[in-house]
C-alpha atoms as a PDB file:
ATOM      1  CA  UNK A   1      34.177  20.581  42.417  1.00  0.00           C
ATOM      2  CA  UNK A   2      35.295  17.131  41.779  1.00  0.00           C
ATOM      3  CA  UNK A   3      38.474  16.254  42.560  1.00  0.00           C
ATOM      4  CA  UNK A   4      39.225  12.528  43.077  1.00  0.00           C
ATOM      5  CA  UNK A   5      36.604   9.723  42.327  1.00  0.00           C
ATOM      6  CA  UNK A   6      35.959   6.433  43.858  1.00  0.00           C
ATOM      7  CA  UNK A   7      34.374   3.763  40.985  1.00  0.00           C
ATOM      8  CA  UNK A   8      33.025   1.106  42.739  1.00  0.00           C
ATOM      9  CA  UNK A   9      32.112  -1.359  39.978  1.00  0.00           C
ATOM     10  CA  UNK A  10      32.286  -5.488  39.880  1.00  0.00           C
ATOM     11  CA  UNK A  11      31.870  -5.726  35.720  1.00  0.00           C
ATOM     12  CA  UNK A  12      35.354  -5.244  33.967  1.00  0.00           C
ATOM     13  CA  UNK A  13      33.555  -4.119  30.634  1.00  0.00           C
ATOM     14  CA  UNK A  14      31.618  -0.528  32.699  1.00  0.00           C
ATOM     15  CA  UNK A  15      35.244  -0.801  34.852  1.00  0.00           C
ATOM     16  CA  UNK A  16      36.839   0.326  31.828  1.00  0.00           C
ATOM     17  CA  UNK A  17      33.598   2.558  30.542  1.00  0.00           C
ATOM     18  CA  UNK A  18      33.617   4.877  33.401  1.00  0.00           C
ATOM     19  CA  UNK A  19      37.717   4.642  33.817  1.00  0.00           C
ATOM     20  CA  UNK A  20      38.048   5.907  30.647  1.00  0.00           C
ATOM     21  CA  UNK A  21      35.500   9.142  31.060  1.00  0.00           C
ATOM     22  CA  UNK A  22      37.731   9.783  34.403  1.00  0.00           C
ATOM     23  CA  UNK A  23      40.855   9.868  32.283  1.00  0.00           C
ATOM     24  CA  UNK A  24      38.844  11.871  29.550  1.00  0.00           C
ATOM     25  CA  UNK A  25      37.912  14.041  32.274  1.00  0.00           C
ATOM     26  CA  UNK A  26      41.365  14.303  33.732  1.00  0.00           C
ATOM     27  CA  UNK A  27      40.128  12.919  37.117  1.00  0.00           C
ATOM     28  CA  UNK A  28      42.208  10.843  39.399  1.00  0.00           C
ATOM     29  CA  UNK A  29      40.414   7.894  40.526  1.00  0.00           C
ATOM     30  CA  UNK A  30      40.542   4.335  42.649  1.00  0.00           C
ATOM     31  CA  UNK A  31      38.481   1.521  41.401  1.00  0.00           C
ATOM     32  CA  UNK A  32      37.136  -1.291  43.665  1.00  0.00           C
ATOM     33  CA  UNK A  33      35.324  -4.470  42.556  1.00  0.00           C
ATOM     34  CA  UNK A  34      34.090  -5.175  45.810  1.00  0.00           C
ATOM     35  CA  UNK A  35      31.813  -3.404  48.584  1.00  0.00           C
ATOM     36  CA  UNK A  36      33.511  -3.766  51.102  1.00  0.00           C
ATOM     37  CA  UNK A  37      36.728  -2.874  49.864  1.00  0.00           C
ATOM     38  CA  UNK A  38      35.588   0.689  48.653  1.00  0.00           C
ATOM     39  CA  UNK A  39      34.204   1.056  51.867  1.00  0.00           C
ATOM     40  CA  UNK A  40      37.933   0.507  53.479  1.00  0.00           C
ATOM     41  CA  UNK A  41      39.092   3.313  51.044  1.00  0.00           C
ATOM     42  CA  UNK A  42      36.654   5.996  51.800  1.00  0.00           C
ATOM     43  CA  UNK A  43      37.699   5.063  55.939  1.00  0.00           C
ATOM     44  CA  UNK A  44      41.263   4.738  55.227  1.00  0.00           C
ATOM     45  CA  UNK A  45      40.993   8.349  52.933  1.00  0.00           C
ATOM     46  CA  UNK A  46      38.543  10.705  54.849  1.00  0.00           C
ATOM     47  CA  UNK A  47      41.123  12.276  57.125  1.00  0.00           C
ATOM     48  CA  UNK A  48      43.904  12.798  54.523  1.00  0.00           C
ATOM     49  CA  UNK A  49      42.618  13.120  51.327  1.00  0.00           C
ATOM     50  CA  UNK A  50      38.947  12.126  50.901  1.00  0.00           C
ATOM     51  CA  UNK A  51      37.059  11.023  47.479  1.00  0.00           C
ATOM     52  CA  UNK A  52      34.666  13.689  46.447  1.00  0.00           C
ATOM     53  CA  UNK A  53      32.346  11.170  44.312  1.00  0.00           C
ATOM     54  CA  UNK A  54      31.652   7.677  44.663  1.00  0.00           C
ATOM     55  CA  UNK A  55      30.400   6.030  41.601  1.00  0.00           C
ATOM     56  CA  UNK A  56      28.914   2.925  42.131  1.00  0.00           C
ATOM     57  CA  UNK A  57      26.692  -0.073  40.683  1.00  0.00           C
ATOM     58  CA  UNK A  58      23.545  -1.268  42.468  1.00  0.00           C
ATOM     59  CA  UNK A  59      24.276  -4.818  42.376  1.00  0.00           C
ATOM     60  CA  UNK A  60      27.690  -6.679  43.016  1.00  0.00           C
ATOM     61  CA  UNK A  61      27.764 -10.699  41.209  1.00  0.00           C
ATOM     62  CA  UNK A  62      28.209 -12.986  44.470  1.00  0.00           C
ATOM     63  CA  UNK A  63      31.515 -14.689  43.494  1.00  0.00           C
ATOM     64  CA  UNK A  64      32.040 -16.556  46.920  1.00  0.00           C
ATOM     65  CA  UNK A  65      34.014 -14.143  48.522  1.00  0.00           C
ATOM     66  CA  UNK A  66      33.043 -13.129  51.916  1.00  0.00           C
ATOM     67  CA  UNK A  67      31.635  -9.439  51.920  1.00  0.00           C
ATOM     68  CA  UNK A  68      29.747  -7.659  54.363  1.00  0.00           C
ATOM     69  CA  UNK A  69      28.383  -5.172  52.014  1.00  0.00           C
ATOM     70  CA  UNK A  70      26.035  -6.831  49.472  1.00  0.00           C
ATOM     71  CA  UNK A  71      25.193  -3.823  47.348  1.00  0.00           C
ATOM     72  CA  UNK A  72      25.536  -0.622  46.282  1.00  0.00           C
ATOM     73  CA  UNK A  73      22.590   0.379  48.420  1.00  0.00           C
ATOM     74  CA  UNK A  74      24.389  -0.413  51.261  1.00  0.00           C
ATOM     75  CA  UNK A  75      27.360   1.281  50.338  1.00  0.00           C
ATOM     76  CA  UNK A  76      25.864   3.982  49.623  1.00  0.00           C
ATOM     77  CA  UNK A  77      24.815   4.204  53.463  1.00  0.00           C
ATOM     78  CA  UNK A  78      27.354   3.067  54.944  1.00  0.00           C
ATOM     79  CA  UNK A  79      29.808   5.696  52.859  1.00  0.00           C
ATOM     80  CA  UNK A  80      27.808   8.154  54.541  1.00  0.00           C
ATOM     81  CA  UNK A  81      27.938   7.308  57.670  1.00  0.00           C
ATOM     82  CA  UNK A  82      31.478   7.387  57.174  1.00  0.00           C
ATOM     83  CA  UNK A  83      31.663  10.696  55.262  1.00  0.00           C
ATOM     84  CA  UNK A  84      28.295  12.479  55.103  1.00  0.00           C
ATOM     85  CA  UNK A  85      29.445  15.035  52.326  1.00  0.00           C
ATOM     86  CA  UNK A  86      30.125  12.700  49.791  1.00  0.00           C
ATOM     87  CA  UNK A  87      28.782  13.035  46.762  1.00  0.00           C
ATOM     88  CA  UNK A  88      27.416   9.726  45.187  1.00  0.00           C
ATOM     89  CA  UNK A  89      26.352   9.299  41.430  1.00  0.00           C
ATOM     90  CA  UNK A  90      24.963   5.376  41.026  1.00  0.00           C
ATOM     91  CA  UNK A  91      25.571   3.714  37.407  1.00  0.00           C
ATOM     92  CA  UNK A  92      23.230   0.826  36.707  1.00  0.00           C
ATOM     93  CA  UNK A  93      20.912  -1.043  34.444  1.00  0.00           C
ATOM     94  CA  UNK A  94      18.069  -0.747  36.591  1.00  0.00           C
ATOM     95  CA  UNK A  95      15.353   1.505  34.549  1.00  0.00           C
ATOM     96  CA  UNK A  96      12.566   1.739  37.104  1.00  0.00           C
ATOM     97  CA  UNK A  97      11.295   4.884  37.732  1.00  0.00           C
ATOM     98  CA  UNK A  98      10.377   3.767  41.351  1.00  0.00           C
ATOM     99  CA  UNK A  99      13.809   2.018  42.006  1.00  0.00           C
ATOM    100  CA  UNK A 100      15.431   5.290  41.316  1.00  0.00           C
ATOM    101  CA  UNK A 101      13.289   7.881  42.756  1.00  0.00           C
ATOM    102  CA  UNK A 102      13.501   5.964  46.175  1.00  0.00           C
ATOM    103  CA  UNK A 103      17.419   6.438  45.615  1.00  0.00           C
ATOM    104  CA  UNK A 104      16.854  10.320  45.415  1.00  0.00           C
ATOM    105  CA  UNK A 105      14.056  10.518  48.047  1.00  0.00           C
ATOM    106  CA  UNK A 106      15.325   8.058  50.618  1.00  0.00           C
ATOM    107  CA  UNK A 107      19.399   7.716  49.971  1.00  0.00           C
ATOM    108  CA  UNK A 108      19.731  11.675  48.878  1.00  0.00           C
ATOM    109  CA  UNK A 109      22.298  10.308  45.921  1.00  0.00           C
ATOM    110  CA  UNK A 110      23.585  13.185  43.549  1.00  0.00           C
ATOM    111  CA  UNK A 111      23.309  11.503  39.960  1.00  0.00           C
ATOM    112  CA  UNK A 112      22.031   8.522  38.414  1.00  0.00           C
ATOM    113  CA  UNK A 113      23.146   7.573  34.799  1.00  0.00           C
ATOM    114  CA  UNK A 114      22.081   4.075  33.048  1.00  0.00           C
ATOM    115  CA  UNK A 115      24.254   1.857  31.378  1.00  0.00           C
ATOM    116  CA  UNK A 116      23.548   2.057  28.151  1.00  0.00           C
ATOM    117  CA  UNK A 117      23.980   3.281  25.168  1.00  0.00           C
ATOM    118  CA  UNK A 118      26.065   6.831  25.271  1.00  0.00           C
ATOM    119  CA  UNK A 119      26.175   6.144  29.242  1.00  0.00           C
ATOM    120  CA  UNK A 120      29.809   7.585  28.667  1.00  0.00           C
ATOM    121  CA  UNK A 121      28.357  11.064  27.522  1.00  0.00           C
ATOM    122  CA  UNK A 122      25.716  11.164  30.300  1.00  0.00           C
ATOM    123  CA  UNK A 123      27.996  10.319  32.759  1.00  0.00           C
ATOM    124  CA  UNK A 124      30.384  13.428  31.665  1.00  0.00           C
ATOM    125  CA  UNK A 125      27.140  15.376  31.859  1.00  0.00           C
ATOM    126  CA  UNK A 126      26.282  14.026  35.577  1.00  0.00           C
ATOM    127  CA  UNK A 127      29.631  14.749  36.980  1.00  0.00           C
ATOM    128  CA  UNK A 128      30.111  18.113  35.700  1.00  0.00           C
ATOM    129  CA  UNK A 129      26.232  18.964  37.065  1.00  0.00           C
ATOM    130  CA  UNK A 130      27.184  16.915  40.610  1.00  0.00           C
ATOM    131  CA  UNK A 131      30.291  19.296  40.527  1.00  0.00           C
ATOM    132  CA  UNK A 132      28.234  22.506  40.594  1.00  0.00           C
ATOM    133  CA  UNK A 133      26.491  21.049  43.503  1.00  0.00           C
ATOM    134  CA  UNK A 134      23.135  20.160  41.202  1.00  0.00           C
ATOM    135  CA  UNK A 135      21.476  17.126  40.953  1.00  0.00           C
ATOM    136  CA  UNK A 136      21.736  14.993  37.614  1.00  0.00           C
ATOM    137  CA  UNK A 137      18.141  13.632  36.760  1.00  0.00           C
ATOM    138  CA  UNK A 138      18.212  10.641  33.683  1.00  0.00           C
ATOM    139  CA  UNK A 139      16.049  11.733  30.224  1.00  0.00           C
ATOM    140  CA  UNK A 140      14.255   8.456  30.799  1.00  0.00           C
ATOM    141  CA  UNK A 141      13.573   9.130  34.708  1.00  0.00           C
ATOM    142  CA  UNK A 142      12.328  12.675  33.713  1.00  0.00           C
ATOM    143  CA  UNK A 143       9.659  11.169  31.004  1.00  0.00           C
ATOM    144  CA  UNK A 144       8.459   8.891  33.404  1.00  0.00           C
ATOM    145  CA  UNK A 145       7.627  11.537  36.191  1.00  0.00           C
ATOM    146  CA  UNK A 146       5.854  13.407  33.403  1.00  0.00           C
ATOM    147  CA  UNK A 147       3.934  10.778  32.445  1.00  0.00           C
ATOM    148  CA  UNK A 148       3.076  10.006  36.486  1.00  0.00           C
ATOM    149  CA  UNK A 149       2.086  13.841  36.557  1.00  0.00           C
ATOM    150  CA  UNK A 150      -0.769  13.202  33.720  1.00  0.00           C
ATOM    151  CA  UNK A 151      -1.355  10.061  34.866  1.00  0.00           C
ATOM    152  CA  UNK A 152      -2.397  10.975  38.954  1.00  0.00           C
ATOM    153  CA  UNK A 153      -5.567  12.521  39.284  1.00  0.00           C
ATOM    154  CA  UNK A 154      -6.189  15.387  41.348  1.00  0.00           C
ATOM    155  CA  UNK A 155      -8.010  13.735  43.851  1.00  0.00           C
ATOM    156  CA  UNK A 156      -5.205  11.566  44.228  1.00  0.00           C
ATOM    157  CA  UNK A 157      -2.622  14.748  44.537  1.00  0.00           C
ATOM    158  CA  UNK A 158      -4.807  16.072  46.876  1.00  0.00           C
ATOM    159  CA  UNK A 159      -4.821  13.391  49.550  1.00  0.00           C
ATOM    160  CA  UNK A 160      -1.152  12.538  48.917  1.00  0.00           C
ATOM    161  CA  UNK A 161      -0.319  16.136  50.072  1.00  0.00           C
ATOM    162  CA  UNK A 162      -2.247  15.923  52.691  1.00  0.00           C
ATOM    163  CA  UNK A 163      -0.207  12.754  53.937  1.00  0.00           C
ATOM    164  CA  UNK A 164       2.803  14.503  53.148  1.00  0.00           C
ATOM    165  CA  UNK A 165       1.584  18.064  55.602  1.00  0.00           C
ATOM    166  CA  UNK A 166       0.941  15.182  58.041  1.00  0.00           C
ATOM    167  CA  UNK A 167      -2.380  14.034  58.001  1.00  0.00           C
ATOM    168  CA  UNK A 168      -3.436  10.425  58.958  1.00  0.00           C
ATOM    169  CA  UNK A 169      -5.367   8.480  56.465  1.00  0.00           C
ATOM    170  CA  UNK A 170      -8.052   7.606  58.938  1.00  0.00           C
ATOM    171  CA  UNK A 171      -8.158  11.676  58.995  1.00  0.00           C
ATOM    172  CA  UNK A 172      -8.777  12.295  55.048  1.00  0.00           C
ATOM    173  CA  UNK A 173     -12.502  11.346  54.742  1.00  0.00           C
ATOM    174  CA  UNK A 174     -13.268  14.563  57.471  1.00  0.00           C
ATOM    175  CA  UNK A 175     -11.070  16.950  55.215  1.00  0.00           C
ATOM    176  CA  UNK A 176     -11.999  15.798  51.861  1.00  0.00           C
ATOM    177  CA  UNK A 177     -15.928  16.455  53.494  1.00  0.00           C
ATOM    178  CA  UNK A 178     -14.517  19.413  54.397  1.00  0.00           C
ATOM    179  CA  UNK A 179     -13.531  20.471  51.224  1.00  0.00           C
ATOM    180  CA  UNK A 180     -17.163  19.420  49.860  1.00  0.00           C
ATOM    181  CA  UNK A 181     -14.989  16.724  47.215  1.00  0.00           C
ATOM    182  CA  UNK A 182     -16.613  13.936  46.011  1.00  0.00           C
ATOM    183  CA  UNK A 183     -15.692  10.355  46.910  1.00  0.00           C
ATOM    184  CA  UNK A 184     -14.990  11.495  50.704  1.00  0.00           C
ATOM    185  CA  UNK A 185     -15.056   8.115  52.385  1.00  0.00           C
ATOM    186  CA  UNK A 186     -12.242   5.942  53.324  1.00  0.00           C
ATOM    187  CA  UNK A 187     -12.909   3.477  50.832  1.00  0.00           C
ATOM    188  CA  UNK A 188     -12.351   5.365  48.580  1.00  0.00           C
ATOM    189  CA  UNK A 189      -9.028   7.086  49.983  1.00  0.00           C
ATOM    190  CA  UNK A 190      -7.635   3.833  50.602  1.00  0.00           C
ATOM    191  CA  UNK A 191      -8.899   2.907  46.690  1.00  0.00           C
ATOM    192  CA  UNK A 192      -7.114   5.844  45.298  1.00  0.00           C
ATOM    193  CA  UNK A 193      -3.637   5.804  47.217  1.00  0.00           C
ATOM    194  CA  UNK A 194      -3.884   1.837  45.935  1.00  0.00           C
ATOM    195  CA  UNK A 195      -3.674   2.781  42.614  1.00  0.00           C
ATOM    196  CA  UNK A 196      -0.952   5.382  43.112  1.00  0.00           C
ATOM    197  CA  UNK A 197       1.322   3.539  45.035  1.00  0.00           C
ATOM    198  CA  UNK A 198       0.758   1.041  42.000  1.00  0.00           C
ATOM    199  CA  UNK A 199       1.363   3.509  39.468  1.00  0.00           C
ATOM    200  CA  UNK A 200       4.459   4.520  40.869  1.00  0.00           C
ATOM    201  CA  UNK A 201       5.741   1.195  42.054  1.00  0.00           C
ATOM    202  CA  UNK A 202       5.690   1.969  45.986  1.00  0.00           C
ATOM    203  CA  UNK A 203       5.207   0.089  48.622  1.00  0.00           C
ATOM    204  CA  UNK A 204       3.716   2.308  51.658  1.00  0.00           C
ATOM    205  CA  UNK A 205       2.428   5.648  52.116  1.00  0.00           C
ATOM    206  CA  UNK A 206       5.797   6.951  52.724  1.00  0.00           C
ATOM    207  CA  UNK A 207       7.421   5.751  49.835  1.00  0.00           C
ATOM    208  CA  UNK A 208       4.911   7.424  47.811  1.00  0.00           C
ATOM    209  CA  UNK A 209       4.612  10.736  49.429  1.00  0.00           C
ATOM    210  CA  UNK A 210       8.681  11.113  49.284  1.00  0.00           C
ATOM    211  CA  UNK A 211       8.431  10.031  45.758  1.00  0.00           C
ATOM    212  CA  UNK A 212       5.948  12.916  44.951  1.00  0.00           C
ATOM    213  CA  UNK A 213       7.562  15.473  47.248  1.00  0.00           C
ATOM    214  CA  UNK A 214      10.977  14.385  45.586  1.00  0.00           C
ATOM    215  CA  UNK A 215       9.385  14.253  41.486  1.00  0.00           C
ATOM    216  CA  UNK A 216       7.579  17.130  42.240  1.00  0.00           C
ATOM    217  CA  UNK A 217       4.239  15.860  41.524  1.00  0.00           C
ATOM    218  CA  UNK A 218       2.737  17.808  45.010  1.00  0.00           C
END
């Protein structure tokens, strides 16, 4: 259950956006318009009477003033390192599907609702889903993974769950022979896992296999 919610948000115009679904909600709530400074609440709160949510932007204007925190990435962290329970729903423009599947996979955040139109209603519908302890998954975020689902082959799902069981990529050609598959030598491993990592906007093997595990594509 929710109970009281940090906003940590540098625009005055989303400020007032996702201040007014807290009083629509009935939640109390602290706003911060730096890093650094929500940061200093969560420490100064967790022994008394910790935040349940933090809702945060990704990226914080640089405005001159010092700050140690840059981002809502690394507030994110650091909030957790501070209170590992917390419950984080992030409430940005960004509208890549590989941004914000590393922010489920890799930073384990509860929610993620975009700003835009009828953000307010989707971010009533993240925080009572975060509230009952369930994950809140954008429309748009959702059609993208489907579309990644048709667009990965099965060859390509079946070496990427063999990276995610552990295998080493030097390993694949052996089990793909194994398996009697077509297209069993590493040239072609390393051509397919290309092409995924570029389909989903990933960096490294890792990124991509916690991407899948976390989209449920393997």
């Amino acid at each position: 259950m929710i109970e009281k919610v940090l906003i940590a948000e540098d625009h005055e115009s989303a400020n007032i956006s996702v201040r007014k679904t807290m009083d629509d909600l009935g939640l109390p709530y602290v706003h911060a318009y730096y890093c650094d400074d929500a940061l200093n609440m969560i420490r100064k709160a967790k022994d008394e009477a910790p935040f349940s949510l933090l809702i945060t932007d990704l990226s914080f204007e640089d405005d001159g003033t010092a700050q140690r925190l840059k981002n809502g990435e690394q507030l994110i962290l650091a909030a957790r390192g501070i209170q590992p329970g917390l419950k984080v729903l992030v409430f940005s423009g960004e509208q890549r599907p590989a941004v914000i599947g590393r922010l489920f996979s890799e930073l384990q955040i509860d929610g993620y609702v975009r700003k835009a139109r009828h953000d307010a209603e989707h971010l009533r519908s993240a925080i009572a889903m975060i509230g009952q302890h369930r994950r809140y998954l954008p429309d748009g975020y959702r059609q993208s993974i489907q579309q990644v689902a048709v667009a990965l082959t099965d060859y390509e799902r079946a070496i990427i769950r063999q990276l995610a069981g552990g295998m080493l990529q030097k390993q694949l050609p052996d089990w793909l022979a194994s398996q009697q598959m077509a297209n069993a030598s590493l040239r072609s491993v390393e051509k397919a896992l290309n092409r995924a990592r570029a389909l989903l906007e990933v960096s490294n093997n890792e990124q991509l296999v916690a991407y899948c595990k976390d989209a449920g594509l393997i």
